[in-house]
Each structure stands twice: as C-alpha cells, then as structure tokens.
Protein backbone atom coordinates (compact mmCIF):
# COMPACT_ATOMS: atom_id res chain seq x y z
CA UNK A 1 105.45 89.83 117.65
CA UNK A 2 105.43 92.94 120.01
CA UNK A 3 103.75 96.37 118.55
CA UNK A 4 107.14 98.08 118.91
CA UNK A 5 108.26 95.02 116.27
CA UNK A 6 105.06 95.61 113.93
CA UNK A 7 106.02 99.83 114.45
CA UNK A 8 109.49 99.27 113.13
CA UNK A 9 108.68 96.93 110.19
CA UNK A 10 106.75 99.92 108.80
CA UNK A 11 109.24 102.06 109.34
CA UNK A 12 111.43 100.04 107.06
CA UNK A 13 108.50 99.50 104.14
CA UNK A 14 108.07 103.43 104.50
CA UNK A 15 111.77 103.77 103.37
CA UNK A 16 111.11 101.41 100.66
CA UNK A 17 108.28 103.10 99.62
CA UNK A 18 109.54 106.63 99.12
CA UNK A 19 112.77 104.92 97.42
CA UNK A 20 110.87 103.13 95.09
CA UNK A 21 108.63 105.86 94.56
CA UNK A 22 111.82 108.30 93.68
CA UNK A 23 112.83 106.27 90.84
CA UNK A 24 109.55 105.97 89.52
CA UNK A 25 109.26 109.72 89.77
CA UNK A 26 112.42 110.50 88.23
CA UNK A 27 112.91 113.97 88.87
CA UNK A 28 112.43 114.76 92.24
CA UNK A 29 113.21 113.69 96.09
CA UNK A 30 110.81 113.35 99.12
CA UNK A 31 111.63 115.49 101.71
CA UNK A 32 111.92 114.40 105.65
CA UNK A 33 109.93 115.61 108.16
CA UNK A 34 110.02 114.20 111.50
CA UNK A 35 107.19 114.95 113.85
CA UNK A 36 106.72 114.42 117.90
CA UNK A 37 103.17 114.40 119.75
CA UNK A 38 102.90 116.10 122.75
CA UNK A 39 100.32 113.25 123.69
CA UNK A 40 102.58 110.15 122.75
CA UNK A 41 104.69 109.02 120.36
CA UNK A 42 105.12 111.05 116.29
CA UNK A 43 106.26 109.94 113.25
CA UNK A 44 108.11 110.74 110.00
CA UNK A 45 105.80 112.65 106.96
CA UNK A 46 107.75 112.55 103.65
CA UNK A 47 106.79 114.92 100.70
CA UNK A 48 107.06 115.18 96.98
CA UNK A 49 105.76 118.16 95.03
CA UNK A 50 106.56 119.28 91.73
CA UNK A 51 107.67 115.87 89.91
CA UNK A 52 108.55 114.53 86.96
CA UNK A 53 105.16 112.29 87.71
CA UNK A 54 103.89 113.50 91.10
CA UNK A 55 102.18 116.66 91.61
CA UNK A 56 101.76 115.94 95.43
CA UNK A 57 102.54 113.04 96.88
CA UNK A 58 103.14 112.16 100.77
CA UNK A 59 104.25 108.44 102.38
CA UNK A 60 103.57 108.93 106.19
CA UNK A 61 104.78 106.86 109.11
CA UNK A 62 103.55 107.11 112.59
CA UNK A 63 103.22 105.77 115.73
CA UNK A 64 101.15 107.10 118.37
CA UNK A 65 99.84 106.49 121.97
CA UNK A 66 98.14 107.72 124.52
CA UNK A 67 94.89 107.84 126.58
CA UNK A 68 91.36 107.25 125.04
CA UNK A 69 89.52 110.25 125.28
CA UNK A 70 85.76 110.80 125.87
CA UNK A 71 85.58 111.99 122.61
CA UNK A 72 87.33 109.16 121.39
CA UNK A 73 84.82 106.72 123.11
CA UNK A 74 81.82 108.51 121.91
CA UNK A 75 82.77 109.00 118.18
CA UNK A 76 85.01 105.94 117.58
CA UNK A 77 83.25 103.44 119.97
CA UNK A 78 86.66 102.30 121.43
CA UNK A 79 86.51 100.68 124.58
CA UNK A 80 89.79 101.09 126.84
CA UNK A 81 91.14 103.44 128.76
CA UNK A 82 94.81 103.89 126.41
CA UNK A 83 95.25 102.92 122.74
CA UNK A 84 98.54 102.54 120.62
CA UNK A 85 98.58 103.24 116.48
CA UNK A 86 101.15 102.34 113.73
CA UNK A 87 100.68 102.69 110.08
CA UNK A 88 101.97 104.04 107.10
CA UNK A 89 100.20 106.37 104.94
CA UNK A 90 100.56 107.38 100.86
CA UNK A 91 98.48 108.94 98.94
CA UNK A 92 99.90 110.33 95.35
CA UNK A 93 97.93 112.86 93.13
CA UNK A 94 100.25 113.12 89.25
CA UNK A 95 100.61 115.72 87.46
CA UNK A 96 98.84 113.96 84.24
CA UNK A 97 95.38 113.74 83.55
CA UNK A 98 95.54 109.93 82.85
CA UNK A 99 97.78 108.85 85.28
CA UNK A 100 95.35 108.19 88.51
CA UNK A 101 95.41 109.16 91.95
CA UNK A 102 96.44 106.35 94.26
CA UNK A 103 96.12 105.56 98.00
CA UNK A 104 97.25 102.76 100.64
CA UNK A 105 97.87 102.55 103.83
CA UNK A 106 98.39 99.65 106.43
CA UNK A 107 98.07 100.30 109.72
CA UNK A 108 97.77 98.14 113.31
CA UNK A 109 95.74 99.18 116.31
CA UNK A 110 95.63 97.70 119.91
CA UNK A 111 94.14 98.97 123.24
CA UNK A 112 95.50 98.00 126.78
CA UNK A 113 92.52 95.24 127.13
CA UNK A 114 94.76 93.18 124.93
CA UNK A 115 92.09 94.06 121.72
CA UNK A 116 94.12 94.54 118.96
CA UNK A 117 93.64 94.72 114.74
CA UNK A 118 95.03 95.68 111.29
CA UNK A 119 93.23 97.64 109.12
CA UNK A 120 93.71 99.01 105.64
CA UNK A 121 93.20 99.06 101.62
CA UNK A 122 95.09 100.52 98.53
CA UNK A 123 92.41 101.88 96.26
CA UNK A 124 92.49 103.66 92.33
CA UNK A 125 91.22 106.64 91.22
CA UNK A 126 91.66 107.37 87.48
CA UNK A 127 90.46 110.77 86.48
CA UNK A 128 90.06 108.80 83.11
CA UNK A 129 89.36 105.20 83.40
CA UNK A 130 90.88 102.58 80.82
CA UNK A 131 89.73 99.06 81.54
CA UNK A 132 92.43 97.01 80.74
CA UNK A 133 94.77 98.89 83.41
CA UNK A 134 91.85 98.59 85.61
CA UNK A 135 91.82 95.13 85.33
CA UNK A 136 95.47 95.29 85.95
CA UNK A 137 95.05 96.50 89.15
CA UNK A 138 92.25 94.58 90.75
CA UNK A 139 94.10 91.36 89.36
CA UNK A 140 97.50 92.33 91.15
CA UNK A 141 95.40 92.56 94.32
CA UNK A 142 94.04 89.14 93.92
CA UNK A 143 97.42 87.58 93.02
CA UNK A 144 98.24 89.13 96.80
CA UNK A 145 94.80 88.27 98.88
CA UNK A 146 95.15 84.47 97.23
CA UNK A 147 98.11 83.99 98.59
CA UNK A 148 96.71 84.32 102.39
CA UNK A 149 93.08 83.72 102.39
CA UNK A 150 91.12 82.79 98.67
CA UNK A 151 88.38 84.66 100.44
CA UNK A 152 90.06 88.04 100.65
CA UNK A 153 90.17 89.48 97.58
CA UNK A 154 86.02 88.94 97.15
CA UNK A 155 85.32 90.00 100.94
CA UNK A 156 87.69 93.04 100.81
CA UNK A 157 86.80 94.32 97.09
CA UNK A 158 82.90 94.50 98.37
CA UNK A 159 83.82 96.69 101.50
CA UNK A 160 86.18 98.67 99.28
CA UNK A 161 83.11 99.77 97.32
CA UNK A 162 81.05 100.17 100.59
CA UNK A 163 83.96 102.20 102.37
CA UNK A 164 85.58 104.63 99.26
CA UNK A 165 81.64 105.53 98.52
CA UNK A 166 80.51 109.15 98.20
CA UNK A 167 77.00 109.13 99.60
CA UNK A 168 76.29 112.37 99.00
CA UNK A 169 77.01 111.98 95.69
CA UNK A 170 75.95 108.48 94.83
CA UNK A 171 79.22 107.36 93.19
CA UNK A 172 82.46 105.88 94.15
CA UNK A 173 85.62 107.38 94.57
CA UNK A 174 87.19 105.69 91.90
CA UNK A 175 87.53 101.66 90.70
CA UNK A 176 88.28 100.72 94.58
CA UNK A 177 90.99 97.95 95.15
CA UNK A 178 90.43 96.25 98.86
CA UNK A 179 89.60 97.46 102.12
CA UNK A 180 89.68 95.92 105.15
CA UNK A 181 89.24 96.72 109.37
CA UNK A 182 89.29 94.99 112.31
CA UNK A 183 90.93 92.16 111.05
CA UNK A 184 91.74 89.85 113.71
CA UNK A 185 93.31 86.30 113.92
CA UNK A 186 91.06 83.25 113.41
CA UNK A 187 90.95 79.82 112.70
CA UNK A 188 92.23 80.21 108.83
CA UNK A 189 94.77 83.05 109.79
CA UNK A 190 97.16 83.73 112.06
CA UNK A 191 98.46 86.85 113.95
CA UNK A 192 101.89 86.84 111.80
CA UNK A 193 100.02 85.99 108.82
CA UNK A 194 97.70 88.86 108.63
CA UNK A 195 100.99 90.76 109.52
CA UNK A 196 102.37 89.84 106.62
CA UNK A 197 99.33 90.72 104.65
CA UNK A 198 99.87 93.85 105.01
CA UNK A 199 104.08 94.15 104.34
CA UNK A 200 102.93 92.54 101.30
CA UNK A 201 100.34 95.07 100.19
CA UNK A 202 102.71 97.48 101.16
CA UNK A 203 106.09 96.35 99.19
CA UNK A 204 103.98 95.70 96.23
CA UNK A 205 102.46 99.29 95.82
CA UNK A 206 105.20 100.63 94.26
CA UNK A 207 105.21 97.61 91.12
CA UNK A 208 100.91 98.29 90.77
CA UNK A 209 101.63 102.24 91.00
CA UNK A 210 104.42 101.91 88.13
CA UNK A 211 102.48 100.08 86.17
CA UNK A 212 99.64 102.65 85.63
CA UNK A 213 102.21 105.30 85.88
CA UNK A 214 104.51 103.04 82.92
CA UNK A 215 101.69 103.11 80.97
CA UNK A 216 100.07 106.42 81.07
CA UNK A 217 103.02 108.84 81.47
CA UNK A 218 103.62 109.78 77.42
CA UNK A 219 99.82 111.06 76.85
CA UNK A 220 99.53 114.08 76.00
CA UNK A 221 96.45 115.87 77.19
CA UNK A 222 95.04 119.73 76.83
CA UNK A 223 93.49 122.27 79.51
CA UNK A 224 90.40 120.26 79.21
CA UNK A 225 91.56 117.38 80.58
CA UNK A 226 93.42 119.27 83.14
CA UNK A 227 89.83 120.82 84.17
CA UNK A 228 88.22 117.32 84.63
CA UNK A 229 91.16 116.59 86.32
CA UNK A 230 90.27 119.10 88.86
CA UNK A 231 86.56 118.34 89.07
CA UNK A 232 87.43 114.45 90.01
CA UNK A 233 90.29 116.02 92.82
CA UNK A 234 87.42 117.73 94.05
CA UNK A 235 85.40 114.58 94.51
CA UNK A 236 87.99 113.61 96.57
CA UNK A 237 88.37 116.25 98.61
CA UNK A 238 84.53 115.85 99.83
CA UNK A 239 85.08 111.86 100.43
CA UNK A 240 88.62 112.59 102.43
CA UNK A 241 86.90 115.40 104.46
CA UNK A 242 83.46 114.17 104.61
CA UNK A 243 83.45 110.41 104.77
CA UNK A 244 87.51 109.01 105.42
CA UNK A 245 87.19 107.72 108.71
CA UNK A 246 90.87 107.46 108.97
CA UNK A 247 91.07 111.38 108.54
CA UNK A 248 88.06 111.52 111.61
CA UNK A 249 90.55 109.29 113.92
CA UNK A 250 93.44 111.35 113.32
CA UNK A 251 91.65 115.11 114.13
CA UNK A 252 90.06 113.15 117.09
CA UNK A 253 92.85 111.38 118.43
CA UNK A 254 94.67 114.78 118.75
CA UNK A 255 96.74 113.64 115.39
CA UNK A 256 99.02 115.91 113.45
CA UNK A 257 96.81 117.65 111.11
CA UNK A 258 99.63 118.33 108.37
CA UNK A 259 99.92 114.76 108.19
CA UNK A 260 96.68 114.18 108.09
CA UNK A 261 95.58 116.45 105.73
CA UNK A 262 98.43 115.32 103.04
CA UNK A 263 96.00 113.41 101.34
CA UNK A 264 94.46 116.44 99.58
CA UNK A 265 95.33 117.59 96.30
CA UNK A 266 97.27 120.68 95.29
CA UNK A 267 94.39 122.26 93.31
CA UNK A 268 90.96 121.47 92.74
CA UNK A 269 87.68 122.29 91.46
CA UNK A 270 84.05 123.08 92.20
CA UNK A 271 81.75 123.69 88.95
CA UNK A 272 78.47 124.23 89.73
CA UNK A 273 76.01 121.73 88.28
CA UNK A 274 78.82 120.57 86.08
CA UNK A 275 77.77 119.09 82.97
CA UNK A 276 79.07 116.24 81.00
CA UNK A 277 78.99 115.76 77.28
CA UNK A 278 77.15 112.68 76.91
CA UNK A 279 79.22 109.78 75.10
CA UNK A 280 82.34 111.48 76.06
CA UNK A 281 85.56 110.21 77.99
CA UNK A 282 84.44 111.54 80.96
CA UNK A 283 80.67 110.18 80.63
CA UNK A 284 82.34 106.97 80.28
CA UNK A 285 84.21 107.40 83.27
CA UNK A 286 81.51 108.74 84.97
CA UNK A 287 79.08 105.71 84.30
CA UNK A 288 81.42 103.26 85.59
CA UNK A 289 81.90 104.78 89.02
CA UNK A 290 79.57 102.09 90.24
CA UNK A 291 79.74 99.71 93.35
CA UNK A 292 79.92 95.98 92.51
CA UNK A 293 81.60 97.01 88.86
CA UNK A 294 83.40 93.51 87.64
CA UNK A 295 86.84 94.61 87.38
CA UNK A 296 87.51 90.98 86.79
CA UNK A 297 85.77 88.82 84.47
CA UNK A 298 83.61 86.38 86.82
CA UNK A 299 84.21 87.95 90.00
C-alpha cells in the first residue's frame, strides 16, 4: 500500500461522502472546487450553503507535498527534510438549533525517513444535548473501534476529550466521539488494518450524521434558540482558531486557507458575560460539557 494508493482511496470516500450527504440534505448540491499548491500537490474543497439541513457544510480532499520548513520543524516538531499529506476533511454546521454540528476527518502523514501515521476523529457538537442520541453516537463509534482493536474506542474517547477541549474556557467542545494521532502499526495492528480504520470511520459518517439529523430535523425552535445557537458556534470558532492543531498545520505548511478555514460557521456570536438561566436547556447542556462524561453506561 503506496501513499498515492491511500491518496486515491480518499478521493473515492470524499465522493461518497458529499453523495450521501446530498440526499440527506435534500435540497441542495455541493459545489466543486478544485485547488493546486504552488508548493506541491492541491486538492478538491466541496461546499454546501443554504440547505434544506446544512447551513454550511464543506467535505475537503487534499493531498499535499513538499519540503519541511524551519517553521515547520520548530512548531510541529517534524523531523525530515520533505513530508507528504492526504486526508479528507468535513465539518457541517445545520441550519436547526437541535440538529448538531459535526466534524471528521481521516488523514495519513509520512516523511521521506520512511516515518509515517494516520491520524484523525469524528466528534459531536449539539447546541442542545439529548442523551439518548448522544448515546447513539458514542455507541456507533464503538461498534466501529471493536471491530479493529477492543482497546480503541476507550483509548481514543479519552484523547477526544483531551484534544476537542477549550482551555480557556474550561469546557469541551461538545460530547467528543474519538480522536486519534500518530497511529502507527504494532504488534495487534497492521499497516492495512489501521488503513481500514479509517475508510470505515469515514463511510460510516454519513449513517451516524443521518441519524441525529433523522431525528432532530421536525423541531421547531424560536429566535432564542437560534441565539444560543450562535453563542455555542462561537465556542467553536475560539477552539478551531485557538486550539485545532490541524488548522495550525495547514496555515504553517503553506495550506490553502479557504480550505482550511471551511470549518467555521456562517454566523456567530459573542455575548459578553453571557448568562444562563439556571435549570434551563441550555444549563443542562452547559453542565454536561465535561471531560470523562459516560456517554455509555459502564464505560
């Protein structure tokens, strides 16, 4: 298994992606745009704005190459002298209150010592959190990790909480999913396997994503819930531009910054010392955007 193989397998799951992701929409299609960097290599960004379910949404390919910088070396630690990236990329932000954000992406990373690794996570943030679909979620992800490793799902939900973690504000993003980096071949999984890990992950977003969407998208909601709405994008916003170290690899590596930047939502907000009623739905929420929160009965 070359990296030009592991490029063009997810090529293919980002066409299966945005496909899926158009019926579940229902009203509108992604549009295309294919990108070239002048440093090596590009990749294809598709859009959806202005849904039937998706405010802004964007399913990103790319593969990229080139020389480690200084910069590179300092701020990532990476120790080569060229690198070569693959991934895809989604990140979808609905129009409803009580349908959540989502975000996944897969990617695989090798430098010309021969050091390679696959990295990733698929994580859930409901503006308005309902148990039993988060449940939902953190059991599809389990029904996935079993399958390759019975240690994954408990390894990889911990450094979810670590990694989609708002310092600065002592909360989580959202519920978290998995997370994992550097993930190399051992003695209990193989190369291919870990490989397949990740087409997996990737093939099965669109079934998790439907499923909150399937269940959330007849609610009616009011301006209010549109403004809390807001105030969780905004949370976000600080953790994609503050803390995503995915975002800091693509500004440093000389990445395209439309692409990069897709993650953000269409509109947010910023309410100073914002206040929430206490015993509300959003307290509720609030309270629960804890690390180490048992999603799962017994895990």
């Amino acid at each position: 298994m070359t990296k030009d193989q592991i490029a063009q397998r997810f090529k293919l799951l980002q066409e299966k992606i945005v496909s899926d992701l158009t019926s579940i929409d229902g009203k509108q299609s992604f549009q295309t745009d294919t990108w070239e960097r002048a440093e090596g290599g590009g990749g294809k960004t598709m859009t959806i704005a202005d849904g039937g379910i998706i405010e802004k949404g964007g399913v990103a390919f790319s593969k990229v190459y080139g020389d480690v910088s200084a910069v590179m070396k300092k701020q990532l630690g990476l120790d080569g002298d060229s690198f070569f990236a693959t991934g895809v990329s989604i990140v979808l932000h609905p129009s409803n209150p009580f349908i959540p954000i989502i975000h996944m992406n897969v990617r695989y990373f090798e430098l010309d010592s021969g050091v390679y690794w696959f990295g990733g996570g698929i994580d859930l943030t409901p503006h308005y959190i309902d148990m039993k679909l988060a449940t939902d979620f953190h059991l599809g992800l389990k029904q996935i990790c079993d399958k390759y490793n019975p240690d994954f799902y408990s390894k990889f939900k911990v450094q979810a909480d670590d990694y989609f973690f708002i310092p600065h504000r002592n909360e989580t993003r959202g519920i978290g999913g998995i997370f994992f980096d550097h993930q190399v071949h051992d003695e209990n999984v193989s190369k291919q396997n870990l490989f397949d890990f990740c087409t997996e992950l990737g093939e099965s977003f669109p079934k998790l994503y439907g499923h909150q969407v399937e269940m959330n998208k007849s609610k009616t909601y009011t301006d209010e819930h549109i403004q809390w709405r807001n105030h969780r994008r905004g949370r976000y916003v600080e953790f994609n531009l503050v803390n995503d170290r995915g975002t800091k690899f693509g500004l440093l590596s000389v990445g395209r910054t439309e692409s990069i930047l897709m993650s953000l939502p269409p509109l947010a907000n910023w309410t100073y010392c914002h206040e929430i009623k206490p015993l509300s739905k959003e307290f509720e929420t609030q309270r629960k955007l804890v690390k180490a929160y048992p999603w799962i009965d017994g895990e």
